[in-house]
PDB file of N, CA and C in Angstrom:
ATOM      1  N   UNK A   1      37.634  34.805  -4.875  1.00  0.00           N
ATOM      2  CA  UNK A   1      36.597  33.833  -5.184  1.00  0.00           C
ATOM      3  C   UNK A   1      37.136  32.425  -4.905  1.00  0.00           C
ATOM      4  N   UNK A   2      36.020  31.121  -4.610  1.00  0.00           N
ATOM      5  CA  UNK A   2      36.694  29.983  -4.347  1.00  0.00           C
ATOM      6  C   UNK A   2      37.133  29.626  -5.221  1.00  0.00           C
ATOM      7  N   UNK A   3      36.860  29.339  -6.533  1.00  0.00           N
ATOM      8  CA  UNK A   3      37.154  28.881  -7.833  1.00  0.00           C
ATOM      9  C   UNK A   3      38.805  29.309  -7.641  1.00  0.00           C
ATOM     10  N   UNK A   4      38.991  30.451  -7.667  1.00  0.00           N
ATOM     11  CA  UNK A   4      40.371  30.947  -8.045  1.00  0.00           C
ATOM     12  C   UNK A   4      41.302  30.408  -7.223  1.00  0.00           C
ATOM     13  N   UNK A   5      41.021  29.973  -5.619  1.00  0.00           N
ATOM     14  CA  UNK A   5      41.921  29.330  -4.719  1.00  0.00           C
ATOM     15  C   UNK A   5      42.062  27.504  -4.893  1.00  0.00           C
ATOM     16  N   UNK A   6      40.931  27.337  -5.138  1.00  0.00           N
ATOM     17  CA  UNK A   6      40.861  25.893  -5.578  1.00  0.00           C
ATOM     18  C   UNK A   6      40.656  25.449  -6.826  1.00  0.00           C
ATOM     19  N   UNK A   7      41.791  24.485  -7.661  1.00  0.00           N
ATOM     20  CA  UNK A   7      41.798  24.206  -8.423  1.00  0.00           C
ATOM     21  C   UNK A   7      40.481  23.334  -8.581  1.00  0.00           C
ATOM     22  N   UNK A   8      40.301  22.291  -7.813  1.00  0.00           N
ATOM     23  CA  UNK A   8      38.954  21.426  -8.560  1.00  0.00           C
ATOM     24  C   UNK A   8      37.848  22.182  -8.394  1.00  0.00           C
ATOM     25  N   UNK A   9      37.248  22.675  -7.862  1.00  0.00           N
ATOM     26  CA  UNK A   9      36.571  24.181  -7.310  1.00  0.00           C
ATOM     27  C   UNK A   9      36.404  24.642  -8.962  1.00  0.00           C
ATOM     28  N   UNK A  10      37.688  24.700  -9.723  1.00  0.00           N
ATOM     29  CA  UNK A  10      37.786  25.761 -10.844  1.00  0.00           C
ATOM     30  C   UNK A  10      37.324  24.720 -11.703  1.00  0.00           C
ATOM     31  N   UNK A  11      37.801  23.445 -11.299  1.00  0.00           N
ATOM     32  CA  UNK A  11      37.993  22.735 -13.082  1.00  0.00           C
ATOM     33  C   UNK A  11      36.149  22.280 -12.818  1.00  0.00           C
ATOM     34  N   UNK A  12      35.809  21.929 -12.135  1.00  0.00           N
ATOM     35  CA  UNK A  12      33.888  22.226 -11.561  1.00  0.00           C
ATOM     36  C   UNK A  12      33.260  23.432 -12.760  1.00  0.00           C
ATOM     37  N   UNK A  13      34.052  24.324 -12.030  1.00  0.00           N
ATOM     38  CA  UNK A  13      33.125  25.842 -12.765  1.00  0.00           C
ATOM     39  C   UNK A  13      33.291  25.923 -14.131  1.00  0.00           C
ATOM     40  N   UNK A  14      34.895  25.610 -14.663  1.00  0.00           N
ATOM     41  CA  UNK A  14      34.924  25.482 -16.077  1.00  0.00           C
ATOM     42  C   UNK A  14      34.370  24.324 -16.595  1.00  0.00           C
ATOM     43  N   UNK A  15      34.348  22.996 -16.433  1.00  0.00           N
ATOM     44  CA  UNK A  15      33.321  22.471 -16.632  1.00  0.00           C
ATOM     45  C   UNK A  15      31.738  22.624 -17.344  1.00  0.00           C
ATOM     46  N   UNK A  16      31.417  23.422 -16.089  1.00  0.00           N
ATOM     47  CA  UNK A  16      30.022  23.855 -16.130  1.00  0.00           C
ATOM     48  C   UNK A  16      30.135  24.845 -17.049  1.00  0.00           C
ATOM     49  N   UNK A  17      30.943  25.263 -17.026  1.00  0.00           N
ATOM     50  CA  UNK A  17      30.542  26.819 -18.118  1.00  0.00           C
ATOM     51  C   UNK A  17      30.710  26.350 -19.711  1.00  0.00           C
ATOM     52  N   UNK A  18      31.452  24.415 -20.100  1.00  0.00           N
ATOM     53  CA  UNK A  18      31.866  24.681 -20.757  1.00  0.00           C
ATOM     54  C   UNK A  18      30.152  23.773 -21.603  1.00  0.00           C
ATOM     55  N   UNK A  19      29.200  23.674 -20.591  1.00  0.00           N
ATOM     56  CA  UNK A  19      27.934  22.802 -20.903  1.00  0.00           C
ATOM     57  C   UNK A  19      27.139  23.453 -22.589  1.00  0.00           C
ATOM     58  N   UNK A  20      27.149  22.707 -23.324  1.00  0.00           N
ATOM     59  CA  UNK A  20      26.194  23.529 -24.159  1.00  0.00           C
ATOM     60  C   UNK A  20      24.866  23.531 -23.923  1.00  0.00           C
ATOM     61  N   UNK A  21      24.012  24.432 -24.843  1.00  0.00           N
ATOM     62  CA  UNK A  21      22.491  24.225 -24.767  1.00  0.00           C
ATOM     63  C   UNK A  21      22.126  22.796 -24.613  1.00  0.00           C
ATOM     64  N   UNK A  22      22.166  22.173 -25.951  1.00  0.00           N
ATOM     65  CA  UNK A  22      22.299  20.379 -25.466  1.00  0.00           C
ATOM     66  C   UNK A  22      22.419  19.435 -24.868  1.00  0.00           C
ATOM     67  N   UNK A  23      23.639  19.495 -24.437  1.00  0.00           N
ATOM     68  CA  UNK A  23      23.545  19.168 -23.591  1.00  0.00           C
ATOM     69  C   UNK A  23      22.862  19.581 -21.954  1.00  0.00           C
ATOM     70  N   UNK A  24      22.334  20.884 -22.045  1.00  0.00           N
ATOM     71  CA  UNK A  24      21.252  21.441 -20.644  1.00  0.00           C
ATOM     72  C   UNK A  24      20.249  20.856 -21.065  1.00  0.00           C
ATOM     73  N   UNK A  25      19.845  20.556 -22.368  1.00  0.00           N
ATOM     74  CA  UNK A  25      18.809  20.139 -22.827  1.00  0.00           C
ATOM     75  C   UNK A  25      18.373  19.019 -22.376  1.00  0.00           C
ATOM     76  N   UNK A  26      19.696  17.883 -22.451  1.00  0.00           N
ATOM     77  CA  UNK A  26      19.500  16.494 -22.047  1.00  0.00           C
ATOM     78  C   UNK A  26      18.930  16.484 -20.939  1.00  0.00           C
ATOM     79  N   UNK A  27      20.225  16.996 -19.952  1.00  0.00           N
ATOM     80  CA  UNK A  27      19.852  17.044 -18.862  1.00  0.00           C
ATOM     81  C   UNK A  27      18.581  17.460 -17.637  1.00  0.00           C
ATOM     82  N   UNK A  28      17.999  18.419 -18.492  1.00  0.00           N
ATOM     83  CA  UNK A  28      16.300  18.497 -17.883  1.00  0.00           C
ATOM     84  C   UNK A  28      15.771  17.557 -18.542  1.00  0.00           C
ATOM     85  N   UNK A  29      15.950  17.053 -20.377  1.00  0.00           N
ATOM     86  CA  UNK A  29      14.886  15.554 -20.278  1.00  0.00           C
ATOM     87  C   UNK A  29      15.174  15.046 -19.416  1.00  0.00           C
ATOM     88  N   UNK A  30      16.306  14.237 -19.404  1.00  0.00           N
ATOM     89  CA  UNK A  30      16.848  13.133 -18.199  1.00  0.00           C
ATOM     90  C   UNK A  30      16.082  13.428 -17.132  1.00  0.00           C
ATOM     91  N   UNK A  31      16.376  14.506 -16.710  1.00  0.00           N
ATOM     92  CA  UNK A  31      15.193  15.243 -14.492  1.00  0.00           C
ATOM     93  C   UNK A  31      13.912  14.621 -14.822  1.00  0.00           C
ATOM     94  N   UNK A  32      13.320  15.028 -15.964  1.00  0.00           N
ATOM     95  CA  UNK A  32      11.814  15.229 -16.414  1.00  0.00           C
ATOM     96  C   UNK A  32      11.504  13.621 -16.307  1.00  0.00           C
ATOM     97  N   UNK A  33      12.640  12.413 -17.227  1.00  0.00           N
ATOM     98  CA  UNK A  33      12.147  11.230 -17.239  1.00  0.00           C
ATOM     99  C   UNK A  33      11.761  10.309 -16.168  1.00  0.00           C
ATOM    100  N   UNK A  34      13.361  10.870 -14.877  1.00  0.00           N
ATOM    101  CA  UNK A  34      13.199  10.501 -13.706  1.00  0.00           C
ATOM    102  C   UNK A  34      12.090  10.603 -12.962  1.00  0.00           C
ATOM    103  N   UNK A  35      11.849  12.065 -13.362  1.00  0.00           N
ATOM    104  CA  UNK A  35      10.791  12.450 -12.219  1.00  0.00           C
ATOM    105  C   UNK A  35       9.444  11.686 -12.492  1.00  0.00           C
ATOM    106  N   UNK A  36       9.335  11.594 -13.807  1.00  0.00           N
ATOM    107  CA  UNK A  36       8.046  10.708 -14.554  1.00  0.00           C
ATOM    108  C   UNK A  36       8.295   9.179 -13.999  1.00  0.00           C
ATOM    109  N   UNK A  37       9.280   8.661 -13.835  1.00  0.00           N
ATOM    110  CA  UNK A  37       9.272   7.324 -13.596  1.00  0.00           C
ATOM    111  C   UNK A  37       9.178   7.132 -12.457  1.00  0.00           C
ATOM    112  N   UNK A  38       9.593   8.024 -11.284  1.00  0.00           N
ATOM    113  CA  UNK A  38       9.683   7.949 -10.123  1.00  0.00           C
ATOM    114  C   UNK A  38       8.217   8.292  -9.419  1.00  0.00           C
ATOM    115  N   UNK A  39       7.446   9.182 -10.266  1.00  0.00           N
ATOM    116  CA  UNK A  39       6.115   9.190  -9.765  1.00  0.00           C
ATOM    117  C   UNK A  39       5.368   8.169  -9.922  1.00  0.00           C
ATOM    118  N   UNK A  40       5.516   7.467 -11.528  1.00  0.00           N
ATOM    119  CA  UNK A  40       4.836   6.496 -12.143  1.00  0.00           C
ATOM    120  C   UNK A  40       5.407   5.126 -10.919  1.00  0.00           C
ATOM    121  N   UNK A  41       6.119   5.060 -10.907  1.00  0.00           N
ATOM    122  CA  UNK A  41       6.638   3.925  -9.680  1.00  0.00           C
ATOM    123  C   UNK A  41       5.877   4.140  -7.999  1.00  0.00           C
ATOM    124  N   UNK A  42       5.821   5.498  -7.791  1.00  0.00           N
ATOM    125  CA  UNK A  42       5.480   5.440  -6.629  1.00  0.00           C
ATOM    126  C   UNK A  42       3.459   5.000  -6.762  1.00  0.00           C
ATOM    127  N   UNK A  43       3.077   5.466  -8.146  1.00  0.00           N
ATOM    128  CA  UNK A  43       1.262   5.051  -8.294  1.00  0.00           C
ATOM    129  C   UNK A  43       1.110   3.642  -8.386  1.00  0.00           C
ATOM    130  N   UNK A  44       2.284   2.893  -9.060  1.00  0.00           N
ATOM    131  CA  UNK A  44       2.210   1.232  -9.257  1.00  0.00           C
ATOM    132  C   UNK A  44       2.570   0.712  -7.491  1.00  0.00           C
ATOM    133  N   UNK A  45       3.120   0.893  -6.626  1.00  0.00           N
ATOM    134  CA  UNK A  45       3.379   0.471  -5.510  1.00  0.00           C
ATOM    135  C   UNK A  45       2.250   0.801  -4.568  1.00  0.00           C
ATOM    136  N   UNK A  46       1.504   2.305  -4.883  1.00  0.00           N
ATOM    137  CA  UNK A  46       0.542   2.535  -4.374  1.00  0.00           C
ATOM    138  C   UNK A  46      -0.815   1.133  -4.264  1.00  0.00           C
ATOM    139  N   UNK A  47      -0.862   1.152  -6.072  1.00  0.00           N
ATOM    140  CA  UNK A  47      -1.595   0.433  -6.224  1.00  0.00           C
ATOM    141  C   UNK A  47      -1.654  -1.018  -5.943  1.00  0.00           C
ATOM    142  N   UNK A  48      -0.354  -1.476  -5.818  1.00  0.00           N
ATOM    143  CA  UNK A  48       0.037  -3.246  -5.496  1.00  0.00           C
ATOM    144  C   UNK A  48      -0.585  -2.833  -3.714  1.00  0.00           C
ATOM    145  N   UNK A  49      -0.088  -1.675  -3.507  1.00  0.00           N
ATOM    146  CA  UNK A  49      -0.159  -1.925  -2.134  1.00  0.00           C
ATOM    147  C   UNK A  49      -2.178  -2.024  -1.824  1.00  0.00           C
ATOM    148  N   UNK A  50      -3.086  -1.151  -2.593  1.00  0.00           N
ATOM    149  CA  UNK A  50      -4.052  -1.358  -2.358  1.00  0.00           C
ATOM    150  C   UNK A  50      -5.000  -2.892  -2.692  1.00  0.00           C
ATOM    151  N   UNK A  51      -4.663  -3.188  -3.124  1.00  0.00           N
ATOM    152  CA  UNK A  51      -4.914  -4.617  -4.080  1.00  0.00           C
ATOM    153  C   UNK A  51      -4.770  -5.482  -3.025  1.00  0.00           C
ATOM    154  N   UNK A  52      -3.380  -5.889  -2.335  1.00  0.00           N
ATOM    155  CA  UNK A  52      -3.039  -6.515  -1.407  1.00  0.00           C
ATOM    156  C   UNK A  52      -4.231  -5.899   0.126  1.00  0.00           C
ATOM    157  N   UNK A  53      -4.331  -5.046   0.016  1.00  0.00           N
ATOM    158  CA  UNK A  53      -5.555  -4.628   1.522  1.00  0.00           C
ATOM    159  C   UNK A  53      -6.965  -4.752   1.383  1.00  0.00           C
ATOM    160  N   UNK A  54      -6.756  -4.930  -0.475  1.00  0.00           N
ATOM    161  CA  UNK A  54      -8.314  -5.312  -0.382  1.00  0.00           C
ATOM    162  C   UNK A  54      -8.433  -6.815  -0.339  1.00  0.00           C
ATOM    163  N   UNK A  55      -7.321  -7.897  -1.050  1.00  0.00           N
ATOM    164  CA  UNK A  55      -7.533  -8.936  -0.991  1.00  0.00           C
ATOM    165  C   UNK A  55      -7.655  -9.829   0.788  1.00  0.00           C
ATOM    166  N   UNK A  56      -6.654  -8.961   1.585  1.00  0.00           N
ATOM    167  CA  UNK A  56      -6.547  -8.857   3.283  1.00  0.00           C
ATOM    168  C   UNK A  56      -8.271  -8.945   3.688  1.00  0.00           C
ATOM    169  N   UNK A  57      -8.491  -7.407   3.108  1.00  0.00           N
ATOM    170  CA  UNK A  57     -10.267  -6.948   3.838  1.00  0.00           C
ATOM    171  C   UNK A  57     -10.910  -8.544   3.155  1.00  0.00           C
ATOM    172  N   UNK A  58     -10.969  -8.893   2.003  1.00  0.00           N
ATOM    173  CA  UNK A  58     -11.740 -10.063   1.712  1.00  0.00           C
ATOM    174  C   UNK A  58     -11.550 -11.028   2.424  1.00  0.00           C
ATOM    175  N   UNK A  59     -10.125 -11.528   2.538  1.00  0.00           N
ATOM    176  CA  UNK A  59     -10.099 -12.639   3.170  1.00  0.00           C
ATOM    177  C   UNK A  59     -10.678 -12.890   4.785  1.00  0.00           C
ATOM    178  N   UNK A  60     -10.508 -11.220   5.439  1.00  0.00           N
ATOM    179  CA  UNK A  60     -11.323 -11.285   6.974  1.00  0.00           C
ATOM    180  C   UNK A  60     -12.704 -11.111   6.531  1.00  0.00           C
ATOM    181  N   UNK A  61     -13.215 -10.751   5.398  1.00  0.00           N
ATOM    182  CA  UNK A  61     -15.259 -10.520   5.487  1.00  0.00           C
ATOM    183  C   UNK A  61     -14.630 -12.599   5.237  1.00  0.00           C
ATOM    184  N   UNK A  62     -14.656 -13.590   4.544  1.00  0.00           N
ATOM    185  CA  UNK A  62     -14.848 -14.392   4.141  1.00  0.00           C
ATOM    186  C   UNK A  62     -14.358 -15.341   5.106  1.00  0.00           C
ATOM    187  N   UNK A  63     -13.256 -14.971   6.334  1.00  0.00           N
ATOM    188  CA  UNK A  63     -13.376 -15.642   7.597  1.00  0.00           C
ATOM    189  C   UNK A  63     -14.739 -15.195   8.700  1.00  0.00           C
ATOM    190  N   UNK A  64     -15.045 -14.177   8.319  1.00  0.00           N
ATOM    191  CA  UNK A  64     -16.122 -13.702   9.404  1.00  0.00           C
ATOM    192  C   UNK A  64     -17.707 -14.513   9.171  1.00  0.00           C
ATOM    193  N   UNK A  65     -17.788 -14.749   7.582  1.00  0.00           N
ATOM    194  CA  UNK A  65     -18.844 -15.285   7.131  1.00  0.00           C
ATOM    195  C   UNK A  65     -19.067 -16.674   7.138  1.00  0.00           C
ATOM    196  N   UNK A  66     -17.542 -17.293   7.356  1.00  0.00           N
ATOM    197  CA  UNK A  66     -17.652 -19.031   7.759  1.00  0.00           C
ATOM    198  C   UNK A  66     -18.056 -19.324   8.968  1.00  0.00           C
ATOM    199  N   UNK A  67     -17.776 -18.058   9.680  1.00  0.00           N
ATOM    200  CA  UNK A  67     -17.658 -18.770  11.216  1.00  0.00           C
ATOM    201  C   UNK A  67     -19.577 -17.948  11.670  1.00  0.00           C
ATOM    202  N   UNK A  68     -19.929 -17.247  10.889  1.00  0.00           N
ATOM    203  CA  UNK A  68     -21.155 -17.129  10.959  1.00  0.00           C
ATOM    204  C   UNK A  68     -22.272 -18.280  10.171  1.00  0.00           C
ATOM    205  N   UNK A  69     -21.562 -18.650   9.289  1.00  0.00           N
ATOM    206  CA  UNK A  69     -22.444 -20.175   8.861  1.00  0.00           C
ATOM    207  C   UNK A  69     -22.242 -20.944   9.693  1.00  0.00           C
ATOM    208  N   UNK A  70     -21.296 -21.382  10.456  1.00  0.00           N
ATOM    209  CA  UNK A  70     -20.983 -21.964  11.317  1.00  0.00           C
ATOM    210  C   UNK A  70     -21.780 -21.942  12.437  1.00  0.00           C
ATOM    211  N   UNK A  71     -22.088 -20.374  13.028  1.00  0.00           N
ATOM    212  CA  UNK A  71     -22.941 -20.647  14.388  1.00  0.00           C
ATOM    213  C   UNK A  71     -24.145 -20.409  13.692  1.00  0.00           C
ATOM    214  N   UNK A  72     -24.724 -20.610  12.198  1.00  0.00           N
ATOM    215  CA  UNK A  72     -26.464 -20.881  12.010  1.00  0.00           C
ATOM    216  C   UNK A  72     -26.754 -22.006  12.231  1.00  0.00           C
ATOM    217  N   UNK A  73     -25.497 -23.030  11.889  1.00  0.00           N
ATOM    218  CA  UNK A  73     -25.463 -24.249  11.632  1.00  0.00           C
ATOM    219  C   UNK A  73     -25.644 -24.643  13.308  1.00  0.00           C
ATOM    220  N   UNK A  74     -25.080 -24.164  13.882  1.00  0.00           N
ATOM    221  CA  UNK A  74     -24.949 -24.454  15.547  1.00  0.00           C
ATOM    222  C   UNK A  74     -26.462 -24.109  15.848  1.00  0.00           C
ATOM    223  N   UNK A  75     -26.445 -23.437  15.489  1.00  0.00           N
ATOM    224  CA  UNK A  75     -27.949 -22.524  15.977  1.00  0.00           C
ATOM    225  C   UNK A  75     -29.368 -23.627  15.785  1.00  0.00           C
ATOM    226  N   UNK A  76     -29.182 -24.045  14.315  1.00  0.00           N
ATOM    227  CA  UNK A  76     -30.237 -24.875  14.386  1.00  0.00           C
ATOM    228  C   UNK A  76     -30.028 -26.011  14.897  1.00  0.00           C
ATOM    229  N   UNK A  77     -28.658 -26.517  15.277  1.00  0.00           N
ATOM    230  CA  UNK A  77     -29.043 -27.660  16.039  1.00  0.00           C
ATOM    231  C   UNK A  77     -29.234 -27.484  17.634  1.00  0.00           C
ATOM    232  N   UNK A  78     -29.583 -26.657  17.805  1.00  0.00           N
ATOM    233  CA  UNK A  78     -30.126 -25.846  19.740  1.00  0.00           C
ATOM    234  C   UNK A  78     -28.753 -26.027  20.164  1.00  0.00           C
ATOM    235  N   UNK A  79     -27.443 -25.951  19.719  1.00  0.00           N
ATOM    236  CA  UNK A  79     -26.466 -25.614  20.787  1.00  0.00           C
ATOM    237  C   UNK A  79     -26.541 -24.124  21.399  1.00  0.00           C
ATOM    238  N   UNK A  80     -25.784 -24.563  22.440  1.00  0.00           N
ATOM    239  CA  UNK A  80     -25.767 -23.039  23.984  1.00  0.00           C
ATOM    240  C   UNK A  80     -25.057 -22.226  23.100  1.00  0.00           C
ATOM    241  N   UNK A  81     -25.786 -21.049  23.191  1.00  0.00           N
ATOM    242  CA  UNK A  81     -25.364 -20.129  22.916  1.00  0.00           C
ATOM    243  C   UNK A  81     -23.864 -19.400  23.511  1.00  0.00           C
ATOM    244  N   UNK A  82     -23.529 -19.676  24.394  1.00  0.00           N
ATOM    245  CA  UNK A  82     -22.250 -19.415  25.234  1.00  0.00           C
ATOM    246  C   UNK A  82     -20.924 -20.684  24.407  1.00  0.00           C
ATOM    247  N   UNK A  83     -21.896 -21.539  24.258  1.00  0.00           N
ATOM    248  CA  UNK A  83     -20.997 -23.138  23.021  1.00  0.00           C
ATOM    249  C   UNK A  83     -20.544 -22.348  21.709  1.00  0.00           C
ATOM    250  N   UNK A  84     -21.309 -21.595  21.543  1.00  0.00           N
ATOM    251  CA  UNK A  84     -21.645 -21.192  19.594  1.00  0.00           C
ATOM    252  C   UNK A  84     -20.176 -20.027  19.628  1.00  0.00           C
ATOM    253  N   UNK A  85     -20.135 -19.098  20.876  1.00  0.00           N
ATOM    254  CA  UNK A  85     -18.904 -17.967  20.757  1.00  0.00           C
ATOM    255  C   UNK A  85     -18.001 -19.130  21.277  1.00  0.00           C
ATOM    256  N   UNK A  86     -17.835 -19.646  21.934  1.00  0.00           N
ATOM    257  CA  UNK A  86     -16.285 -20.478  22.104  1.00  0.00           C
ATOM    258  C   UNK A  86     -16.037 -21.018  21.260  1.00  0.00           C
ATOM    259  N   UNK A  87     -16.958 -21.836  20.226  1.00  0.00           N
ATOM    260  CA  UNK A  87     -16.353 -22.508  18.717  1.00  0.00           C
ATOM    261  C   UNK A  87     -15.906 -21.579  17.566  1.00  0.00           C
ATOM    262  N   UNK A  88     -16.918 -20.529  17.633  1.00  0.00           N
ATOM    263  CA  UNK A  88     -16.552 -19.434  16.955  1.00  0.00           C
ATOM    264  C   UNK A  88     -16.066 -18.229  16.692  1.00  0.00           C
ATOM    265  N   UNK A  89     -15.745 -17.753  17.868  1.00  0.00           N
ATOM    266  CA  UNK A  89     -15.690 -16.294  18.700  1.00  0.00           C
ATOM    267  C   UNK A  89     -16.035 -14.939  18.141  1.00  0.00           C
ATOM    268  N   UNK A  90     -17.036 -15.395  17.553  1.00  0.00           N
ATOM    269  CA  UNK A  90     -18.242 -14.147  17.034  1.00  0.00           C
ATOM    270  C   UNK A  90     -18.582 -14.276  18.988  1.00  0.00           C
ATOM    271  N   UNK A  91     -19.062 -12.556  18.531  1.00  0.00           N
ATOM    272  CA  UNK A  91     -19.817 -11.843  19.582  1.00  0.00           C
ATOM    273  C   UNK A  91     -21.078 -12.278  20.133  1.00  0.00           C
ATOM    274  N   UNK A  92     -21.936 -12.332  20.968  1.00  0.00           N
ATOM    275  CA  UNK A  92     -23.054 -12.759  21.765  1.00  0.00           C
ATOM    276  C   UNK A  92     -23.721 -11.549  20.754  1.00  0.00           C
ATOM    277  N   UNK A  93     -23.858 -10.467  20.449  1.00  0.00           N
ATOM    278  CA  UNK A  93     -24.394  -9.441  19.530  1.00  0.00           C
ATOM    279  C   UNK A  93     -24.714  -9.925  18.237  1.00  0.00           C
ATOM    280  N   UNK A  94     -23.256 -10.293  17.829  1.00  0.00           N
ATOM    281  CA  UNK A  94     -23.716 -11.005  16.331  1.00  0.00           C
ATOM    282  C   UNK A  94     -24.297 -12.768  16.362  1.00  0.00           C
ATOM    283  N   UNK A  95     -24.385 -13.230  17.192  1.00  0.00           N
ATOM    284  CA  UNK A  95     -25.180 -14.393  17.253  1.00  0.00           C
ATOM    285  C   UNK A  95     -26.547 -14.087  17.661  1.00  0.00           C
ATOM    286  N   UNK A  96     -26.903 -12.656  18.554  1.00  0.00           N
ATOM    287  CA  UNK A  96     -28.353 -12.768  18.550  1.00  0.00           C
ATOM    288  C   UNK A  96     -29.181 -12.315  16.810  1.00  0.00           C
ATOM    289  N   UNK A  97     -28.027 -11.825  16.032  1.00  0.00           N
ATOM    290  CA  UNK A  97     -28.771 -11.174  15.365  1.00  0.00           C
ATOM    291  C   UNK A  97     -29.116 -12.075  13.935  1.00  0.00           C
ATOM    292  N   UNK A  98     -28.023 -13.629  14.494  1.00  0.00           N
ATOM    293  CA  UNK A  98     -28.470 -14.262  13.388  1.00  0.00           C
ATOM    294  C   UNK A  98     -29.778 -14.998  14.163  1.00  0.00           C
ATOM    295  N   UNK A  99     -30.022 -14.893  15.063  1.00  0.00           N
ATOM    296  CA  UNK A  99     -31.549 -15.888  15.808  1.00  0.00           C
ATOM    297  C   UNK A  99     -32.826 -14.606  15.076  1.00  0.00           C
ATOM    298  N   UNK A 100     -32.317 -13.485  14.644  1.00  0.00           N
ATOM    299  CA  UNK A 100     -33.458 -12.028  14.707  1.00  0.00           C
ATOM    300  C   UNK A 100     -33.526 -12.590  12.662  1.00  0.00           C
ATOM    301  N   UNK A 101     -33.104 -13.134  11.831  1.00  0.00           N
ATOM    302  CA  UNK A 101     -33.019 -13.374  10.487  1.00  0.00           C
ATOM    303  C   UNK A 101     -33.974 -14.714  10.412  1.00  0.00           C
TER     304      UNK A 101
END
């Protein structure tokens, strides 16, 4: 057996053999706490991380919606429509559809 050829090999196994219940005991709380904290850590990062993509998605709807006040504002004063996407670079699509409101 390895134990018997290798001393640290042995002083390992006696060691281990010399574990009480209690201490096995600890040692699965301890796994159990990790594992609880390590999940609980990975749902809080989850969640920072969603928070941050929604505040992202807001901040592009709330650039998309300036630069669409922007070409109503263009709009009613009869600038070219070809003027309204170069100031703004909304689509010829989404500028017809604010002339259709």
């Amino acid at each position: 057996m390895l134990a018997e050829k290798n001393p640290e090999v042995k002083k390992a196994v006696a060691k281990l053999m010399t574990l009480t219940e209690d201490e096995q005991a600890r040692m699965v709380a301890d796994a159990r706490d990790k594992m609880r904290w390590d999940i609980e850590s990975r749902e809080r990062a989850a969640k920072k991380e969603g928070h941050e993509e929604g505040r992202e998605e807001g901040r592009g709807e709330g650039r998309e919606e300036r630069q669409l006040e922007i070409a109503r504002r263009l709009l009613a004063r009869n600038r070219p429509i070809e003027e309204i996407i170069e100031d703004t670079g909304l689509t010829l699509e989404q500028i017809q559809a604010l002339t259709l409101h």
